[in-house]
N, C-alpha and C. Protein backbone atom coordinates (compact mmCIF):
# COMPACT_ATOMS: atom_id res chain seq x y z
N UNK A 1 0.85 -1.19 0.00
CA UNK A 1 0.00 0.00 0.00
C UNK A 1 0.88 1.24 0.00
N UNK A 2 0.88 2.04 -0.64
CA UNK A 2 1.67 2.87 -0.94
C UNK A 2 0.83 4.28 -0.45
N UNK A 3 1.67 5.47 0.77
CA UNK A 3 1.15 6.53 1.53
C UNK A 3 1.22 7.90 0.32
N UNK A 4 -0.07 8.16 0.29
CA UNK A 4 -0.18 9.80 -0.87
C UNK A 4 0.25 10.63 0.04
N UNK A 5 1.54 11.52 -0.92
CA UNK A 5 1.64 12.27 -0.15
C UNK A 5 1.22 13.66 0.89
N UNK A 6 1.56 13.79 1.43
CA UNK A 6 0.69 14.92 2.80
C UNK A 6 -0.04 16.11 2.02
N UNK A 7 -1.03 16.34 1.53
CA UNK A 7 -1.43 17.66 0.87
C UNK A 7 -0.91 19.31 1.70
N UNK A 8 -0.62 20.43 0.97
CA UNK A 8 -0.62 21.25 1.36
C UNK A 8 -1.71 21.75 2.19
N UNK A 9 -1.78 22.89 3.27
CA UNK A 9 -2.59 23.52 4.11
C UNK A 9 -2.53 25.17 4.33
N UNK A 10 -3.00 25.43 3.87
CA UNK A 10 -2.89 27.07 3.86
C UNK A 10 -3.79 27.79 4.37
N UNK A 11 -3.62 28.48 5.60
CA UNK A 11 -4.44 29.45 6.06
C UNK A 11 -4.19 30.80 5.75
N UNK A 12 -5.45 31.10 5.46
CA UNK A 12 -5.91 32.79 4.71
C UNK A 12 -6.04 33.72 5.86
N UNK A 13 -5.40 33.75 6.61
CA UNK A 13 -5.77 34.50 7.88
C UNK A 13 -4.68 34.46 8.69
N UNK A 14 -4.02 35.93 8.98
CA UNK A 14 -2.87 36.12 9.89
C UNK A 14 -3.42 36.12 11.72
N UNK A 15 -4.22 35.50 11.32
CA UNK A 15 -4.96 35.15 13.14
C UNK A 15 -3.75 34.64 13.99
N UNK A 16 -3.36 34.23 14.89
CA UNK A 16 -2.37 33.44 15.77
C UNK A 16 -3.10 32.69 16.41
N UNK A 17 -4.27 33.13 16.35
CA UNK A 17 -5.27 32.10 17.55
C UNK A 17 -5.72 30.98 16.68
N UNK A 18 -6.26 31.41 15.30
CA UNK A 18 -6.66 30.29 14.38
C UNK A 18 -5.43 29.30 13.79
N UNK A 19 -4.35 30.04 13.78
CA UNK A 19 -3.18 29.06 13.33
C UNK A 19 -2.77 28.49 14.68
N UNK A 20 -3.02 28.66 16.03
CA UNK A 20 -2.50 28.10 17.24
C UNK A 20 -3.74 27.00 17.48
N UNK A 21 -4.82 27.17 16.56
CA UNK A 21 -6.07 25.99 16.96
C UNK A 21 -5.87 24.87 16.03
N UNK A 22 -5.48 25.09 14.94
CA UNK A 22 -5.04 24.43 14.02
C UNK A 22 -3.78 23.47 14.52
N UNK A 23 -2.83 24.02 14.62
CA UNK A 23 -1.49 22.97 14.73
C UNK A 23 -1.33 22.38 16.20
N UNK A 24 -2.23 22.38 16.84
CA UNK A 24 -3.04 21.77 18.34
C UNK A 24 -3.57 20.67 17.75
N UNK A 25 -4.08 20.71 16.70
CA UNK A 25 -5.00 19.87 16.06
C UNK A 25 -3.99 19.23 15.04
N UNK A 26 -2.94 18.88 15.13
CA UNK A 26 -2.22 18.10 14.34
C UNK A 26 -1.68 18.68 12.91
N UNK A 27 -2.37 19.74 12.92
CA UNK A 27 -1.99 20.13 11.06
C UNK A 27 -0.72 20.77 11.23
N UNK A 28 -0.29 21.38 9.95
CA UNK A 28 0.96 22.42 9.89
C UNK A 28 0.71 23.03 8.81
N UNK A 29 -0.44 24.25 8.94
CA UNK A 29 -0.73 24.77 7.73
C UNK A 29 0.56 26.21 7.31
N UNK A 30 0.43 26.15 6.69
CA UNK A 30 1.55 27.93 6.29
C UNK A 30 0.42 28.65 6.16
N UNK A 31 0.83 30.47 6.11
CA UNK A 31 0.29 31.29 6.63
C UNK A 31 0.04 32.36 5.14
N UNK A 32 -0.84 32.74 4.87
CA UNK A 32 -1.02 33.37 3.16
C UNK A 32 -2.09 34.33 3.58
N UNK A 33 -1.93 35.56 4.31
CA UNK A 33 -2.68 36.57 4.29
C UNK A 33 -3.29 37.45 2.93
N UNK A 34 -5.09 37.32 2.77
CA UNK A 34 -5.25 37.48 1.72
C UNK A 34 -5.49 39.35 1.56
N UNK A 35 -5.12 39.58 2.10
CA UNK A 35 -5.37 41.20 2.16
C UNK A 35 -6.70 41.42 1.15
N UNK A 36 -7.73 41.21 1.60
CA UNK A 36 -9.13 41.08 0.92
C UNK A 36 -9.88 42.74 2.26
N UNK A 37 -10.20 43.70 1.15
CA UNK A 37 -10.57 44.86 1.83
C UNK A 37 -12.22 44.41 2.77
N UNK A 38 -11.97 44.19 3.82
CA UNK A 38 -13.23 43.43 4.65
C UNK A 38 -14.61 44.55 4.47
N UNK A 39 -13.74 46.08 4.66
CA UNK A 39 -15.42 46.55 4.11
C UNK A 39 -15.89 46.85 3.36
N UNK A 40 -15.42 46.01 2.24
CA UNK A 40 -15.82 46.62 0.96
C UNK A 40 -16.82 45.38 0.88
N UNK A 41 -17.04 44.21 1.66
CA UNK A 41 -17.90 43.10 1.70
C UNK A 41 -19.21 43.30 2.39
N UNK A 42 -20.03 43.18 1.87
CA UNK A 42 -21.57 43.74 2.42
C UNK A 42 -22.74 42.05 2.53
N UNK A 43 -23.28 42.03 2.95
CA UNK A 43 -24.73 40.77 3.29
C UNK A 43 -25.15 41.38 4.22
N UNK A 44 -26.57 40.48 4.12
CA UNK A 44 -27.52 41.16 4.48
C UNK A 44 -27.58 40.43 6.24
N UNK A 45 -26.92 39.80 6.59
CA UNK A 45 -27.30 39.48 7.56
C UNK A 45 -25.68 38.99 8.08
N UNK A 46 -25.31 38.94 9.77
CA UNK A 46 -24.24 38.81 10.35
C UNK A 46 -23.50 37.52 9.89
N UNK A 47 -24.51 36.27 9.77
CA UNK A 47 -23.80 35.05 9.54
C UNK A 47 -23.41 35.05 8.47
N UNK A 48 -24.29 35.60 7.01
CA UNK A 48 -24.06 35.34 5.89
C UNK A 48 -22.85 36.30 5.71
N UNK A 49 -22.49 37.33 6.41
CA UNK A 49 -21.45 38.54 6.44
C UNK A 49 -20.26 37.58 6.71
N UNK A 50 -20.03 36.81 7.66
CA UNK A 50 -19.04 35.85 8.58
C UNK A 50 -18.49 35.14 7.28
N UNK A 51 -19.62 34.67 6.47
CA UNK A 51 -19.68 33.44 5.17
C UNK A 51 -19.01 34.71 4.14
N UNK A 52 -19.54 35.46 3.77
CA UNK A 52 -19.21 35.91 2.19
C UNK A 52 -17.82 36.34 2.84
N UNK A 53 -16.69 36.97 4.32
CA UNK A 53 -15.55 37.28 3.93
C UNK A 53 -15.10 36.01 4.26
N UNK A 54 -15.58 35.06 4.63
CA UNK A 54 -14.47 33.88 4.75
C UNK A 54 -14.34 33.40 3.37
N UNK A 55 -15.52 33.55 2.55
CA UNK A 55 -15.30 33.10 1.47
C UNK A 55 -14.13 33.68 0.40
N UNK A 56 -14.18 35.24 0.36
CA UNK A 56 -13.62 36.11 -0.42
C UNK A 56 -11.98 35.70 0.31
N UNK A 57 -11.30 35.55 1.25
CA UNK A 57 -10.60 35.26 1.66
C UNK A 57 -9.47 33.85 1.07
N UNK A 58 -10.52 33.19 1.41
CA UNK A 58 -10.16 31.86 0.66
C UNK A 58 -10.09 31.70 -0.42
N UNK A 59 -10.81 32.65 -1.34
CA UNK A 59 -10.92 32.48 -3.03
C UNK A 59 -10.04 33.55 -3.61
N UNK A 60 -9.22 34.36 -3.05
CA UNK A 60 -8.52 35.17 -2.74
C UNK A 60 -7.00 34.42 -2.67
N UNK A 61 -6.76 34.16 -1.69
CA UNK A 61 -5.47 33.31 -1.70
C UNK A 61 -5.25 31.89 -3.00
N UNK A 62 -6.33 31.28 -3.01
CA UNK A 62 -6.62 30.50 -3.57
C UNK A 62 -6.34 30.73 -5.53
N UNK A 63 -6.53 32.06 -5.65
CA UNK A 63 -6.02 32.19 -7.10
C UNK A 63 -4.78 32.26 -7.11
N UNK A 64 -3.83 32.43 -5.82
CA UNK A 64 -2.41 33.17 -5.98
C UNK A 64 -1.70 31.37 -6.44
N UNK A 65 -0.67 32.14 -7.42
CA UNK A 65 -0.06 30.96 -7.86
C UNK A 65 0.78 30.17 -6.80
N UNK A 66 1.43 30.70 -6.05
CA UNK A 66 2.18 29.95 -5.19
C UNK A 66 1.60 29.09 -4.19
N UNK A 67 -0.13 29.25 -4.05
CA UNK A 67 -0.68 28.06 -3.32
C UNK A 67 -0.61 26.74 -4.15
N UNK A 68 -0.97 26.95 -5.78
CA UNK A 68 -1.66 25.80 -6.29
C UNK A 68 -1.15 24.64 -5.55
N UNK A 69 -2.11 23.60 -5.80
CA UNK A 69 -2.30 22.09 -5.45
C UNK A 69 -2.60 22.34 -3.76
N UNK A 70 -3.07 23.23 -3.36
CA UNK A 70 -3.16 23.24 -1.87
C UNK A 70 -4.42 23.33 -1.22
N UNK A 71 -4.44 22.90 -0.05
CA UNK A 71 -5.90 23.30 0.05
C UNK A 71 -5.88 24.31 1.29
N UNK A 72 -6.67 25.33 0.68
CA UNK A 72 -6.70 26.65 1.64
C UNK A 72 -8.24 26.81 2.43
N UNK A 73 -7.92 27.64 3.57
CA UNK A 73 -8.85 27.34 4.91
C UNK A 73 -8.91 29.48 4.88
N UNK A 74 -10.40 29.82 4.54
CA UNK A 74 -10.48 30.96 4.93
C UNK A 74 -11.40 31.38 6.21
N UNK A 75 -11.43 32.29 6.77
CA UNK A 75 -12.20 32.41 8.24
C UNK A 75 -12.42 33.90 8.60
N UNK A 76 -13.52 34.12 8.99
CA UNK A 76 -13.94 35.34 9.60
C UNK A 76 -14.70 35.57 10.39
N UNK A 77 -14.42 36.18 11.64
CA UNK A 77 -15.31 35.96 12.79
C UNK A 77 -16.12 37.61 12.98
N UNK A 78 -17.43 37.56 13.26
CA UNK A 78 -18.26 38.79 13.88
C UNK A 78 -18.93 38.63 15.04
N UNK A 79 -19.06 39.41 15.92
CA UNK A 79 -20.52 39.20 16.58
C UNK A 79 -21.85 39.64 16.52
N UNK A 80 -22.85 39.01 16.98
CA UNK A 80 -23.83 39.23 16.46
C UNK A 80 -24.89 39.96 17.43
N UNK A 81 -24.80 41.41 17.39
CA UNK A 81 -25.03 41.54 18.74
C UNK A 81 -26.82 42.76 18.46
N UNK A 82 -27.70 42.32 18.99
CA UNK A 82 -29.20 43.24 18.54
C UNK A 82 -29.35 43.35 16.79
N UNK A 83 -29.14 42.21 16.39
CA UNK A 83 -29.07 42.03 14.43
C UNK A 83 -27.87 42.79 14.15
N UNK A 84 -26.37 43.05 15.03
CA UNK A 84 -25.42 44.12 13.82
C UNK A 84 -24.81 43.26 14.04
N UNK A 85 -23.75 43.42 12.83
CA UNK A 85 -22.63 42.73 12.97
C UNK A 85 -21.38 43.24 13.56
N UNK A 86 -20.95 43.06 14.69
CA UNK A 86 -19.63 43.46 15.00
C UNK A 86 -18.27 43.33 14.83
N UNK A 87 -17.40 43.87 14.62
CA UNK A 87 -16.16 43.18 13.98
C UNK A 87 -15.10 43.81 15.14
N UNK A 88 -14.17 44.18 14.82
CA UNK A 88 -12.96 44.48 15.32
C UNK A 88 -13.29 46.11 15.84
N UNK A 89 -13.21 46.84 17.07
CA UNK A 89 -13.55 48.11 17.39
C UNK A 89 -12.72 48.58 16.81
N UNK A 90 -13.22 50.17 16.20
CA UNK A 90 -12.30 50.94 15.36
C UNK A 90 -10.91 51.66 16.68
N UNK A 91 -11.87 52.05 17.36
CA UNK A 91 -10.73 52.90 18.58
C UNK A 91 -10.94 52.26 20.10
N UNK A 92 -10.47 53.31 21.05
CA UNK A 92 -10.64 52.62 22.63
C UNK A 92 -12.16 52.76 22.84
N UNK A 93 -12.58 54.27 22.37
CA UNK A 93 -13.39 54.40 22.44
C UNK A 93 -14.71 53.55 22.14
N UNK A 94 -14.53 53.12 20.97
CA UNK A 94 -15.82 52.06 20.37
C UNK A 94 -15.48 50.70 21.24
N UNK A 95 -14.33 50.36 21.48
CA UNK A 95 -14.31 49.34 22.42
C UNK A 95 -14.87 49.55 23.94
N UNK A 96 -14.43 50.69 24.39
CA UNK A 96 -15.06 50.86 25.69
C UNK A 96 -17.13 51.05 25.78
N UNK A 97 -17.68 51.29 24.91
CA UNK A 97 -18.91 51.62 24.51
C UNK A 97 -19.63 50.15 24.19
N UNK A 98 -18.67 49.27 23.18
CA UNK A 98 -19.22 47.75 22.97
C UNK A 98 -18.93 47.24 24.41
N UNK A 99 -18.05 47.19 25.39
CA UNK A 99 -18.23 46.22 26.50
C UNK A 99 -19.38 46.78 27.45
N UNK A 100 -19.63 47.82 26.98
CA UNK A 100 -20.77 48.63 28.28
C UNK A 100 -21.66 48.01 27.69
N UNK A 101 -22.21 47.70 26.40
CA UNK A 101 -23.04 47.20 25.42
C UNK A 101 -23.40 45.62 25.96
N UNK A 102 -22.74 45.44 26.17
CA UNK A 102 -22.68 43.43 25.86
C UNK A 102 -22.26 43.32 27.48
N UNK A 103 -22.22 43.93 28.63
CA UNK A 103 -22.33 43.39 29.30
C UNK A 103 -23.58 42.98 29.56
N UNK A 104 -23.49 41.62 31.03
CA UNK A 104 -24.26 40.93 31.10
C UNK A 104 -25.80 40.50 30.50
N UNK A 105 -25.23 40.32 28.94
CA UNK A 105 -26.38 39.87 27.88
C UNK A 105 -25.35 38.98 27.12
N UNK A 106 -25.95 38.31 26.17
CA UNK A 106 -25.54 37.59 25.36
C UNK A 106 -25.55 37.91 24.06
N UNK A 107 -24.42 37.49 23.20
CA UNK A 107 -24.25 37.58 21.95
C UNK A 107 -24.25 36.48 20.87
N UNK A 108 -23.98 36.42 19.93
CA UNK A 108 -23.89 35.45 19.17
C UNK A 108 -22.37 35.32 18.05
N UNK A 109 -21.83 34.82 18.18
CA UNK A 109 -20.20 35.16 17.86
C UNK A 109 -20.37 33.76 16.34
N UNK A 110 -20.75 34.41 15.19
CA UNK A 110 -20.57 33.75 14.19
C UNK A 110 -19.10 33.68 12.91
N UNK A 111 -18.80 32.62 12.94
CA UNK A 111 -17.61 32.19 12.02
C UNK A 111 -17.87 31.90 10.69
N UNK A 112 -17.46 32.25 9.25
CA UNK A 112 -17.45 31.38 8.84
C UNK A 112 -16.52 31.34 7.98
N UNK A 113 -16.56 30.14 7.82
CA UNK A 113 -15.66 28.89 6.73
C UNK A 113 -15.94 28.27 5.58
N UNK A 114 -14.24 28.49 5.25
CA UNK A 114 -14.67 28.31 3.36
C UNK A 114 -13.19 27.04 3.51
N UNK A 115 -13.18 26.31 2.90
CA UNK A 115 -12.19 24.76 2.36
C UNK A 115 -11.89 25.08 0.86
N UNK A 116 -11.42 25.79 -0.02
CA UNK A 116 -11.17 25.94 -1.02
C UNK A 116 -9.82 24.94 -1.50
N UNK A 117 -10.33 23.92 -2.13
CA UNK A 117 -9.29 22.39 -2.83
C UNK A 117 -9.26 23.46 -4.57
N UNK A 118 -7.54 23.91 -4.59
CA UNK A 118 -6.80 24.23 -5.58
C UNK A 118 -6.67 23.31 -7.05
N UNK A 119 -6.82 21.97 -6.13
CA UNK A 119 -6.64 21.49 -7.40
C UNK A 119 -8.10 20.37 -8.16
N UNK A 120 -8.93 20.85 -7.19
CA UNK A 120 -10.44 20.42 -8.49
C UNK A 120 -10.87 21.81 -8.39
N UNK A 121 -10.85 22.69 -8.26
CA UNK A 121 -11.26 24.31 -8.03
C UNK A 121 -12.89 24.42 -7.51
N UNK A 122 -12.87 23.15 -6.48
CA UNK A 122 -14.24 23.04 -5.83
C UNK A 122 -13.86 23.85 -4.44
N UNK A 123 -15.19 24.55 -3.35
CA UNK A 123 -14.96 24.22 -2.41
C UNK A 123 -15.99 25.01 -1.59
N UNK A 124 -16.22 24.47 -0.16
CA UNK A 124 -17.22 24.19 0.70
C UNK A 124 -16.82 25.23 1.75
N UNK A 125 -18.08 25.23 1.78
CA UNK A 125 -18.13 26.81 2.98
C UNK A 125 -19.70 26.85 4.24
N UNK A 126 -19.41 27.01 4.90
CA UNK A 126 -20.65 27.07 6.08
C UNK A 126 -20.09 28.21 7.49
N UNK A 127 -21.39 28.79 7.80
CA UNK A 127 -20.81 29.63 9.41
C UNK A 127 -21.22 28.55 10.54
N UNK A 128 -20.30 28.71 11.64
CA UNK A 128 -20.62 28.42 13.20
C UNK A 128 -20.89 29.27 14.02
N UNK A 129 -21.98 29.12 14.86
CA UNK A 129 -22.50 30.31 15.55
C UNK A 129 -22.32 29.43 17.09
N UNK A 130 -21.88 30.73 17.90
CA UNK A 130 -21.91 30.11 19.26
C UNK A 130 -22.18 31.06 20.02
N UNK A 131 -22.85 30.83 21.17
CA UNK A 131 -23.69 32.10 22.42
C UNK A 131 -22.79 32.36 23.13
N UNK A 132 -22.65 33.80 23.26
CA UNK A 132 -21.27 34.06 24.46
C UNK A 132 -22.37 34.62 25.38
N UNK A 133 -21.70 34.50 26.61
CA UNK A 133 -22.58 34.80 27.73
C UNK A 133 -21.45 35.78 28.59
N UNK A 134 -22.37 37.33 28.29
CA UNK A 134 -21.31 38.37 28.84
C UNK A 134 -20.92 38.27 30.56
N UNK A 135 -20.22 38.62 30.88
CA UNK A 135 -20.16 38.85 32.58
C UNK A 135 -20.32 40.54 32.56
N UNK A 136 -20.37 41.04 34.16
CA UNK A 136 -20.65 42.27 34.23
C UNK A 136 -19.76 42.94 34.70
N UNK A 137 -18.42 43.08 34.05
CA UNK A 137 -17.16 44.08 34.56
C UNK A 137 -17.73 45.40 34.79
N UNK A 138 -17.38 45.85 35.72
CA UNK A 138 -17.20 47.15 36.40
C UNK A 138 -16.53 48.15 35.38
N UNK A 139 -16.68 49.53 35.68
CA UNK A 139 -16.13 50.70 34.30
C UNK A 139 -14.97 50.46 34.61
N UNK A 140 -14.17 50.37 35.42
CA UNK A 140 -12.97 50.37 36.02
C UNK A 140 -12.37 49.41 35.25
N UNK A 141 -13.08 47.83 35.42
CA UNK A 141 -12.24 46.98 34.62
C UNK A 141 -12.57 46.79 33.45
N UNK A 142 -13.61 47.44 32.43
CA UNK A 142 -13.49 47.66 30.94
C UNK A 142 -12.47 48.50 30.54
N UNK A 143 -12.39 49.51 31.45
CA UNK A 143 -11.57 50.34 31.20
C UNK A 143 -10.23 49.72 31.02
N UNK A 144 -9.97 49.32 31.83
CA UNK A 144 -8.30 48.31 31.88
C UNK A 144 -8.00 47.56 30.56
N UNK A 145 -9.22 46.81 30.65
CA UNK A 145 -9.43 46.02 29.44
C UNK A 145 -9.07 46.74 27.81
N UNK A 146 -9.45 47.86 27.76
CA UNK A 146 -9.31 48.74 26.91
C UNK A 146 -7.74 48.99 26.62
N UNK A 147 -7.41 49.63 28.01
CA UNK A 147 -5.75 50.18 27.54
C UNK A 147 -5.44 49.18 27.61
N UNK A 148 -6.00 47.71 27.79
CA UNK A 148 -4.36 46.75 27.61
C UNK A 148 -3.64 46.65 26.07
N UNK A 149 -5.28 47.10 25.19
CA UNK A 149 -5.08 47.08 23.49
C UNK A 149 -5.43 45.79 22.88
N UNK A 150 -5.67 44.71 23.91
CA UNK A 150 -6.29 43.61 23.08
C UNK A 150 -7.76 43.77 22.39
N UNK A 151 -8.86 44.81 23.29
CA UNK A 151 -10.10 44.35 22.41
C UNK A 151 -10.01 45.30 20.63
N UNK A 152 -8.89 45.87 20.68
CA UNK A 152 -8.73 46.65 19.12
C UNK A 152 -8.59 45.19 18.33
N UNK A 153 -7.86 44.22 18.33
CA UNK A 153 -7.22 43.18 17.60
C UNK A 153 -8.44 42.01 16.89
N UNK A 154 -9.63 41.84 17.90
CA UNK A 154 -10.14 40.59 17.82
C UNK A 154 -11.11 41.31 17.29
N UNK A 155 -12.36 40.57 16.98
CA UNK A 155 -13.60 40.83 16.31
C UNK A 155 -14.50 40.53 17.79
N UNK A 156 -15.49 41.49 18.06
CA UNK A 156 -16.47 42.11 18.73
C UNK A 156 -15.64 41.98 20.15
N UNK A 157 -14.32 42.55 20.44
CA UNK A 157 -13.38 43.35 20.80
C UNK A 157 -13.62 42.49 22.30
N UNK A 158 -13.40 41.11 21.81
CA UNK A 158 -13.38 40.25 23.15
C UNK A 158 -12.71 38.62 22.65
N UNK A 159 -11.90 38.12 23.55
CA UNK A 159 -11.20 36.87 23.40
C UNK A 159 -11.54 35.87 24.17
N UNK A 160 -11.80 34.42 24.30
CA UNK A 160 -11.74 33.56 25.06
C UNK A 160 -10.69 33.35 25.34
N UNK A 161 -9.44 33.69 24.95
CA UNK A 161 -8.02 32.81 25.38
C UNK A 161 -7.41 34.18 25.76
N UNK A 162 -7.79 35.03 26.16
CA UNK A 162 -6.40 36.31 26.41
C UNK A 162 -7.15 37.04 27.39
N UNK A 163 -7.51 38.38 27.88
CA UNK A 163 -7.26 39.26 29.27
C UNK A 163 -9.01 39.06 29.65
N UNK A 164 -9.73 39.09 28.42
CA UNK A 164 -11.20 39.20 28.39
C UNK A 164 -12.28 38.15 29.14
N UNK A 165 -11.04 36.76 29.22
CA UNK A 165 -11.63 35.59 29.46
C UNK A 165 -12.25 35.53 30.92
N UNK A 166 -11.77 36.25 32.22
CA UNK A 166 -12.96 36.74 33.18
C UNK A 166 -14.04 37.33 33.25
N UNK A 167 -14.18 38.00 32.06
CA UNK A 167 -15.94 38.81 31.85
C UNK A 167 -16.20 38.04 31.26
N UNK A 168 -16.19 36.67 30.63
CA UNK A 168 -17.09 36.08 29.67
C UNK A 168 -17.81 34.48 30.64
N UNK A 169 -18.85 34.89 31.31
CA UNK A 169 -19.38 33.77 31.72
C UNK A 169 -19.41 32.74 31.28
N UNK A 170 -19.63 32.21 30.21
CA UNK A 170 -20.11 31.02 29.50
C UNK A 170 -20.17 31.02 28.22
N UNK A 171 -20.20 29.78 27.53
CA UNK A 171 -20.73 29.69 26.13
C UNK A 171 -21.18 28.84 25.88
N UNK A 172 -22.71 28.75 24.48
CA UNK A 172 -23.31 27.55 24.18
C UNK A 172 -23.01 27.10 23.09
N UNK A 173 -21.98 26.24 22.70
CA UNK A 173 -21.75 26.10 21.55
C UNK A 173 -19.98 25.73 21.32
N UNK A 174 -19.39 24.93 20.74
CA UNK A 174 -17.73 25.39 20.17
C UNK A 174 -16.96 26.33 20.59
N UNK A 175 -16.65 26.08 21.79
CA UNK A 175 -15.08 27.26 22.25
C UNK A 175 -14.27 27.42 21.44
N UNK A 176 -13.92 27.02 20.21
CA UNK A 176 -13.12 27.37 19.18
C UNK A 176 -13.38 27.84 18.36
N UNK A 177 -14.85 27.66 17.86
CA UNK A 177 -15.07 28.66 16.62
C UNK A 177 -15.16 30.07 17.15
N UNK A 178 -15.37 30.19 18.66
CA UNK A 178 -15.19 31.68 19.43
C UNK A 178 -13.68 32.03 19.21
N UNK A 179 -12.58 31.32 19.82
CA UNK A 179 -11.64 32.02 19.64
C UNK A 179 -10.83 32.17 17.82
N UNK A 180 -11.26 31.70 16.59
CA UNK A 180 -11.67 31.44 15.11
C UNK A 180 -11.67 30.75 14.38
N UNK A 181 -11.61 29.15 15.27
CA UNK A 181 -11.89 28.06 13.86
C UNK A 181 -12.47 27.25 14.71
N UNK A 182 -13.53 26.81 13.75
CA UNK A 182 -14.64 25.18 14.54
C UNK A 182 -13.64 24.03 13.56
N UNK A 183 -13.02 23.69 14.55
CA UNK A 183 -12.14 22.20 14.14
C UNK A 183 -13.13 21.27 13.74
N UNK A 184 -14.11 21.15 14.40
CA UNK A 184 -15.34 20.31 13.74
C UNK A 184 -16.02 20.35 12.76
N UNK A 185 -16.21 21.76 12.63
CA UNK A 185 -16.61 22.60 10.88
C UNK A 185 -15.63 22.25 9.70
N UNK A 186 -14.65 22.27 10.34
CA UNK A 186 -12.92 22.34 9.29
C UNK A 186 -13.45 20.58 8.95
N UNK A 187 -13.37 20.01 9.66
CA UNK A 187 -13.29 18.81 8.88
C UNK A 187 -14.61 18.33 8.51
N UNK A 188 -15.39 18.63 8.64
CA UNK A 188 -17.03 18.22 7.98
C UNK A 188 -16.33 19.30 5.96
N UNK A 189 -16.13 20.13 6.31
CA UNK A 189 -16.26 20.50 5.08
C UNK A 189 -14.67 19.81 3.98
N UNK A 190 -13.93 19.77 4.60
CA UNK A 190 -12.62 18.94 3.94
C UNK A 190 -13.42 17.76 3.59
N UNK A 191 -14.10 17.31 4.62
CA UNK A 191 -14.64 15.77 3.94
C UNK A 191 -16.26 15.82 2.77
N UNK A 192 -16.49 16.81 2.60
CA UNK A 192 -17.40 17.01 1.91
C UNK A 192 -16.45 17.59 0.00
N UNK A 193 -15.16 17.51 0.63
CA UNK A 193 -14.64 17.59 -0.58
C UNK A 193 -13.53 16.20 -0.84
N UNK A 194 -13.78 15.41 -0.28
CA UNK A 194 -13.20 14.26 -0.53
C UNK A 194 -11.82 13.93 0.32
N UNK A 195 -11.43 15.00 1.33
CA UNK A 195 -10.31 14.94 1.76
C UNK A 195 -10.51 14.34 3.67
N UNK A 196 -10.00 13.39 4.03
CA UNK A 196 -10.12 13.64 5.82
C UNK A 196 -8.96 14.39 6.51
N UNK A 197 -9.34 14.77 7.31
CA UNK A 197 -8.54 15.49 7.89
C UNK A 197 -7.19 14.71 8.45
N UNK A 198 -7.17 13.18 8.95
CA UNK A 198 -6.09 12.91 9.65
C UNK A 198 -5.03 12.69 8.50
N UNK A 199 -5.39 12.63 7.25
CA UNK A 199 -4.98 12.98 6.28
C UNK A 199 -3.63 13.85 5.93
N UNK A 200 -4.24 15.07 6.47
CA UNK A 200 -3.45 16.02 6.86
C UNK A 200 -2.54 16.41 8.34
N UNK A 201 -2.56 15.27 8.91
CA UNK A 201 -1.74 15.47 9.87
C UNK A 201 -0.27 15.29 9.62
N UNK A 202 0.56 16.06 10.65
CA UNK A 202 1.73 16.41 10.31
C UNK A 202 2.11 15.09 11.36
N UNK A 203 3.43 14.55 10.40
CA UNK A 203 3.67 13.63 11.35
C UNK A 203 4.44 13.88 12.68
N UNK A 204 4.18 13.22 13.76
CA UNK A 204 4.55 13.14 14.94
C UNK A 204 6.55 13.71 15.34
N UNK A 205 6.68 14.24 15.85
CA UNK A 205 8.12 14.93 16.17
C UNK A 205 8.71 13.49 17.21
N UNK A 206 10.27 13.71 16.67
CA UNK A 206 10.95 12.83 17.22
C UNK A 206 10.48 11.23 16.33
């Protein structure tokens, strides 16, 4: 029986959190930021917003010649907070105003994902939605939260894995597609294009 060799893995997204969820998960994707202008992307609704830039992302990298034969992984996270979509706060200010916002209520923190296979030029895309359940920080500690400069970085200007993770009570749904990839999503759609994921595992060190 003879082993095919390891397919390429390319993530469309200079995230650290999505490439640190990924190679947790056995892969070793390389890193191909698609510089795709995010607001120039419009839908009519938060999830389908999550879907059309993960898509543009992925189909984006995906023409560049130096991926071919690869299969590229695009991703974009919003929240979904009274029907808007939230993304990344522009200043301290809009960050300090969204945590006064979203405390103790809930949001809806939608992902989505595109599997774009280079070499049948097919590929599969779906969002993950998961309930964040705000806690009720004090002005004092939004405030903190603010100058530390993390909620500028993330999309709806809050993290499960970094300073934010004490105001966030709970969640219903995938702790990973919160912090930006549903590992479970990733491989439902690889296998809907003929590929499994262990497939793509990098082999074992040492």
């Amino acid at each position: 029986m003879t082993d095919h060799p390891r397919r390429r893995l390319v993530l469309a997204s200079q995230s650290p959190a999505r490439l640190g969820l990924l190679r947790q998960a056995g892969l070793a994707p390389e890193v191909v930021v698609s510089g795709v202008d995010e607001d120039a992307v419009t839908a009519p609704t938060p999830a389908e917003l999550a879907l059309a830039l993960a898509e543009a992302k992925a189909s984006v990298v995906a023409a560049k010649p130096e991926v071919k034969g690869a299969l590229v992984i695009g991703c974009d996270s919003v929240l979904e907070l009274d029907g808007r979509a939230l993304g990344k706060p522009a200043d301290p200010e809009e960050a300090t105003a969204r945590w006064k916002a979203m405390r103790g209520r809930a949001g809806m923190l939608q992902t989505g994902h595109c599997v774009y296979d280079t070499l049948s030029g097919r590929y599969s895309s779906a969002t993950a939605s998961t309930v964040v359940r705000f806690g009720d920080p004090t002005d004092e500690e939004i405030a903190a939260y603010v100058r530390s400069g993390e909620p500028l970085h993330v999309a709806g200007a809050f993290t499960l894995d970094g300073r934010s993770a004490p105001f966030i009570d709970g969640i219903d749904g995938d702790h990973g597609n919160v912090i930006g990839i549903s590992l479970p999503l990733v491989r439902r759609l690889l296998a809907e294009l003929g590929v499994g994921i262990t497939e793509l595992w990098a082999p074992p060190e040492g």
